[in-house]
N, C-alpha and C. Protein backbone atom coordinates (compact mmCIF):
# COMPACT_ATOMS: atom_id res chain seq x y z
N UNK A 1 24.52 -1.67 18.44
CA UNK A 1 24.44 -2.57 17.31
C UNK A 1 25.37 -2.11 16.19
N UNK A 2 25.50 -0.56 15.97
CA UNK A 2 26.53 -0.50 14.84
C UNK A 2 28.07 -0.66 15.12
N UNK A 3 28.33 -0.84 16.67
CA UNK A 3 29.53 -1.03 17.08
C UNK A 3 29.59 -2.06 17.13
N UNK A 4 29.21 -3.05 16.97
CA UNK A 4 29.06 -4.13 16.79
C UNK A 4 28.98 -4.90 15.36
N UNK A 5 28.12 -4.23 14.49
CA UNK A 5 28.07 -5.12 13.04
C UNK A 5 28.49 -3.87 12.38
N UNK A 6 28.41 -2.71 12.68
CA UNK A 6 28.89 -1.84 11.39
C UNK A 6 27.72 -1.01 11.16
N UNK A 7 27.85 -0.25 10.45
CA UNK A 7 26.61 0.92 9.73
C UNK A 7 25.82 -0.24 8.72
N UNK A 8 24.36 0.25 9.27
CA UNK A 8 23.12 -0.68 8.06
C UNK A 8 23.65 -0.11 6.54
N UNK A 9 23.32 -0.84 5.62
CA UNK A 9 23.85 -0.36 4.49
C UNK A 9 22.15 -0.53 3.66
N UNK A 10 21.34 -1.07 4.24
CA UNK A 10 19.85 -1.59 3.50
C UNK A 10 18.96 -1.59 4.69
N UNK A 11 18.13 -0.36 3.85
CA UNK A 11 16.94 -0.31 5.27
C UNK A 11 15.86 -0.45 4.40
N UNK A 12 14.50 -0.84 4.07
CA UNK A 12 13.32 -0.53 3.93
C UNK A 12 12.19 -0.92 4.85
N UNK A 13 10.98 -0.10 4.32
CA UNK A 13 9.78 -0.48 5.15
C UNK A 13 9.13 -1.36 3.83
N UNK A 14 7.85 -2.27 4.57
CA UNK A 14 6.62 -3.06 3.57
C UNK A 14 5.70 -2.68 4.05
N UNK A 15 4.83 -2.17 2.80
CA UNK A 15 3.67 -1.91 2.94
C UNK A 15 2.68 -2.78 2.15
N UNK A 16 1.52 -3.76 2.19
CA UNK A 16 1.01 -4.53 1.74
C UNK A 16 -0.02 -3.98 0.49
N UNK A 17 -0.43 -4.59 -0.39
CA UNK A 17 -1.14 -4.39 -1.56
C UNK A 17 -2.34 -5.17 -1.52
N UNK A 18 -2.62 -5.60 0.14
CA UNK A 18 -3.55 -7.06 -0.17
C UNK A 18 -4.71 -6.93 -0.95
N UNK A 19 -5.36 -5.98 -1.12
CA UNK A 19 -6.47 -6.22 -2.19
C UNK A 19 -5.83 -6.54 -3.75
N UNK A 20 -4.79 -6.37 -3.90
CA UNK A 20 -4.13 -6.45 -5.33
C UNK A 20 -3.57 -7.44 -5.68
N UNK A 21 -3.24 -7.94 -4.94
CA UNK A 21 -2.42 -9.68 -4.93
C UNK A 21 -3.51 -10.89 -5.89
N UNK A 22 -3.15 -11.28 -6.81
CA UNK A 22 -4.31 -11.91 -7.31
C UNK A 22 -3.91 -13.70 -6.34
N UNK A 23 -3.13 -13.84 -6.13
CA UNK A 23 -2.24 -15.26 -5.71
C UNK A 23 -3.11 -15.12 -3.94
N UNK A 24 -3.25 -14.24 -3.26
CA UNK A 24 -3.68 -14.22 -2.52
C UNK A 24 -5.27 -14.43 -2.10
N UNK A 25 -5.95 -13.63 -3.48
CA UNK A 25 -7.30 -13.56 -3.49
C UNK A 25 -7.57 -14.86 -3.98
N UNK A 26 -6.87 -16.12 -4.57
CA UNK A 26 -6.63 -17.55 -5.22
C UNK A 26 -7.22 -18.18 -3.71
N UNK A 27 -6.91 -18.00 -2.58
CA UNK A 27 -6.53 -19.36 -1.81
C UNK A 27 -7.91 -18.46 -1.00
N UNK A 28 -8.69 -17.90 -0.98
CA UNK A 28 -9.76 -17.31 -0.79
C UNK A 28 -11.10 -18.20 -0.64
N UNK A 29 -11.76 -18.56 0.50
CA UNK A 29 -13.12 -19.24 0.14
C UNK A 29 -14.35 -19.32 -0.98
N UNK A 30 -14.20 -17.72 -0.81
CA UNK A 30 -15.35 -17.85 -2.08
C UNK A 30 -15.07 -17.76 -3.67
N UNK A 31 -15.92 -17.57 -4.14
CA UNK A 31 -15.38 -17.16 -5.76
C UNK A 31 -15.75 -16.05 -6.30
N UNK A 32 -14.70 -15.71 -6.87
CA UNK A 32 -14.44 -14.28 -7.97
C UNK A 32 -15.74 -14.00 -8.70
N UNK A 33 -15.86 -13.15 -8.40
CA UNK A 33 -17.24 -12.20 -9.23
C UNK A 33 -16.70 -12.36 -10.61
N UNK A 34 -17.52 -13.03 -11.86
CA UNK A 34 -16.78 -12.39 -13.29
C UNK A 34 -17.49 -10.57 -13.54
N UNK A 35 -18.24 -10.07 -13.05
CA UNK A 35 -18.10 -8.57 -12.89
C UNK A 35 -16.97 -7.89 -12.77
N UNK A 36 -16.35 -7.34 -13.19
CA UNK A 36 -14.99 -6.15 -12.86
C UNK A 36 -15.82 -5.36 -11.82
N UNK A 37 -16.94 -4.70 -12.28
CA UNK A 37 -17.25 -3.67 -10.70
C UNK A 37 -17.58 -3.92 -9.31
N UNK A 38 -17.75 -5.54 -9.69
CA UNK A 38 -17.88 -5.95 -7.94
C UNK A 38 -16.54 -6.84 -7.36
N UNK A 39 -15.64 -6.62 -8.45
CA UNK A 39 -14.22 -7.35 -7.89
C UNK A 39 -13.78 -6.32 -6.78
N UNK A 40 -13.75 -5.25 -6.96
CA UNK A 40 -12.85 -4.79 -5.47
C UNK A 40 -13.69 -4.35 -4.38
N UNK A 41 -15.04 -5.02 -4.15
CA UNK A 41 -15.82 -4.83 -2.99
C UNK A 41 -15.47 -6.41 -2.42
N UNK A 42 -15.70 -7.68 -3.48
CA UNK A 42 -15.22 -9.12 -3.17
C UNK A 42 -13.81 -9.12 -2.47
N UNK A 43 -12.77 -8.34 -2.99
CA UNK A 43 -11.44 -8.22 -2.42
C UNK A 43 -11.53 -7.73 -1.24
N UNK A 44 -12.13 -6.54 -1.18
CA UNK A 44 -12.26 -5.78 0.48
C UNK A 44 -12.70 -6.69 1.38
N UNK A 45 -13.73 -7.32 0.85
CA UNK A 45 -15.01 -8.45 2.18
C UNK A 45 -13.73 -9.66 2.15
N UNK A 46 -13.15 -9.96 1.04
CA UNK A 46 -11.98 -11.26 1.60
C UNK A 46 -11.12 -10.79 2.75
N UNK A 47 -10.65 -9.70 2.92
CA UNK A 47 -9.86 -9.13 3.71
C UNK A 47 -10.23 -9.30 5.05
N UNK A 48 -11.32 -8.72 5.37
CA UNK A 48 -11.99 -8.39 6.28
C UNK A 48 -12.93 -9.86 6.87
N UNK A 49 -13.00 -10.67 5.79
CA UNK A 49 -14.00 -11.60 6.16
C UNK A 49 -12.62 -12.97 6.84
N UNK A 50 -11.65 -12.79 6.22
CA UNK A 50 -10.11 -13.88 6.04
C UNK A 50 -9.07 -13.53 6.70
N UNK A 51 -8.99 -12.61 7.84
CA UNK A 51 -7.79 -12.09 8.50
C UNK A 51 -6.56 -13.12 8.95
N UNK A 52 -7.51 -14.29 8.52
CA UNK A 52 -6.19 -15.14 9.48
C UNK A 52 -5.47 -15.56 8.15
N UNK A 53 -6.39 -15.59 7.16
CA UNK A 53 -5.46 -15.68 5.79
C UNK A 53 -5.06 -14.93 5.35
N UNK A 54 -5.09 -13.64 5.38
CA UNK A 54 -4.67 -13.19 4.84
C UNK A 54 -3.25 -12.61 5.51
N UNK A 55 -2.96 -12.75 7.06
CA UNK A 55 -1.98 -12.44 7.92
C UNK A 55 -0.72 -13.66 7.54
N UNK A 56 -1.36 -15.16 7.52
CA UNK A 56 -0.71 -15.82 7.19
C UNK A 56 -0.33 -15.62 5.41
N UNK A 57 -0.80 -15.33 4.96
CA UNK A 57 -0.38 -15.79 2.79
C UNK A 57 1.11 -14.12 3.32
N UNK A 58 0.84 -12.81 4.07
CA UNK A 58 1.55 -12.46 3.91
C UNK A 58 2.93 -12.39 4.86
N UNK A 59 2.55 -12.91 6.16
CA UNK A 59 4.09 -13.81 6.60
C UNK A 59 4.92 -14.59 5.97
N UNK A 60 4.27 -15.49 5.15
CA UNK A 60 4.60 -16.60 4.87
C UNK A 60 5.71 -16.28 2.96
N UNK A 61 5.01 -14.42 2.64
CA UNK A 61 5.67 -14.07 1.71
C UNK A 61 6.50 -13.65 2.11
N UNK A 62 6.67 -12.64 3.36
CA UNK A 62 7.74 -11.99 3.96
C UNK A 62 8.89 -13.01 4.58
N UNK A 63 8.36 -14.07 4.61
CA UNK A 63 9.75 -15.13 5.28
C UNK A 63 10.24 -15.63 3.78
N UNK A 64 9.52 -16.01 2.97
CA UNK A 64 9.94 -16.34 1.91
C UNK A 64 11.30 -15.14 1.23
N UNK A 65 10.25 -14.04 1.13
CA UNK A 65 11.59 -12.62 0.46
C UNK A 65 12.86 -12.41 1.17
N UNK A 66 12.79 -12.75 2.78
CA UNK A 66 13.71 -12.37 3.91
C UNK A 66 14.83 -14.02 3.72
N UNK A 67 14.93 -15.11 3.28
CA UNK A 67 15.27 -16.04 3.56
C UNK A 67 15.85 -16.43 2.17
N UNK A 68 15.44 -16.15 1.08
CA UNK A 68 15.71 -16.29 -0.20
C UNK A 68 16.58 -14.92 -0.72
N UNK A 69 15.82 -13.79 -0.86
CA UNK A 69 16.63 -12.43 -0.92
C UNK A 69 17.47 -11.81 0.05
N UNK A 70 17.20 -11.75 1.09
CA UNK A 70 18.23 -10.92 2.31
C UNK A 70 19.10 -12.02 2.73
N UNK A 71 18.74 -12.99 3.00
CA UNK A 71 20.06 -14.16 4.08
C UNK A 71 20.17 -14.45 2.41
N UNK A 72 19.85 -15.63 1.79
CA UNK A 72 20.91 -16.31 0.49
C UNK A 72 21.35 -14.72 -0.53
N UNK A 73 20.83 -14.09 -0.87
CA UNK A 73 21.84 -13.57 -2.23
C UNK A 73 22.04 -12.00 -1.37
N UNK A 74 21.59 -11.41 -0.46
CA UNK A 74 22.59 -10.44 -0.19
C UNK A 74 23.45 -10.46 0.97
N UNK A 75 23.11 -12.02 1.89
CA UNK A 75 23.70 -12.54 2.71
C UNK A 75 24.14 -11.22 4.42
N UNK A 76 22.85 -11.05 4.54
CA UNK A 76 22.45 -10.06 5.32
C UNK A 76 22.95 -10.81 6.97
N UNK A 77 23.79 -9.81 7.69
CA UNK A 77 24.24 -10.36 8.90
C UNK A 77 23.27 -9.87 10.05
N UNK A 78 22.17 -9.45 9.96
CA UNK A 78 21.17 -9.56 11.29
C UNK A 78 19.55 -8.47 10.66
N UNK A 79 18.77 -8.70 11.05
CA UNK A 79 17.59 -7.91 10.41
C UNK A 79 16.99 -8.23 11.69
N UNK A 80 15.67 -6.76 11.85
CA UNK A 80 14.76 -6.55 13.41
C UNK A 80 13.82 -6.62 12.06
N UNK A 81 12.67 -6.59 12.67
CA UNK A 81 11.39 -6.37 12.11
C UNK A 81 10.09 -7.30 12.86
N UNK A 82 9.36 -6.27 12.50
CA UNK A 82 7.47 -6.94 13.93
C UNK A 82 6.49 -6.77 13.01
């Protein structure tokens, strides 16, 4: 592959924040505790209770960042990632 396109010049890894995302915990079935001390037990049980949402809200960010940032403005000629 580098004989081919050249040396990578931009590598990173993603690591997710999902309990921290407030945009994420938004599209969530239930509703927000107004408690602060039972908000990050509500966040954990969304996680755990919403896997398919929560797999999808963060594909759907990662195609967004990869399609807008890497292909339009740094105009990236091939990316792997699973």
């Amino acid at each position: 592959m580098i004989y081919q396109l050249g040396f990578p010049t931009f590598f990173f890894t993603l690591s997710a924040t999902d309990t921290k995302w407030p945009n994420l915990h938004a599209v969530m079935p239930r509703c927000q505790p107004s408690d602060i001390a039972k908000q990050q037990k509500w966040r954990n049980n969304n996680i755990i209770s919403n896997p398919h949402l929560t797999s999808l809200y963060l594909h759907h960010r990662f195609t967004t960042f990869r399609e807008v940032i890497l292909e339009k403005h740094l105009q990236t000629k091939d990316y792997w990632y699973r």
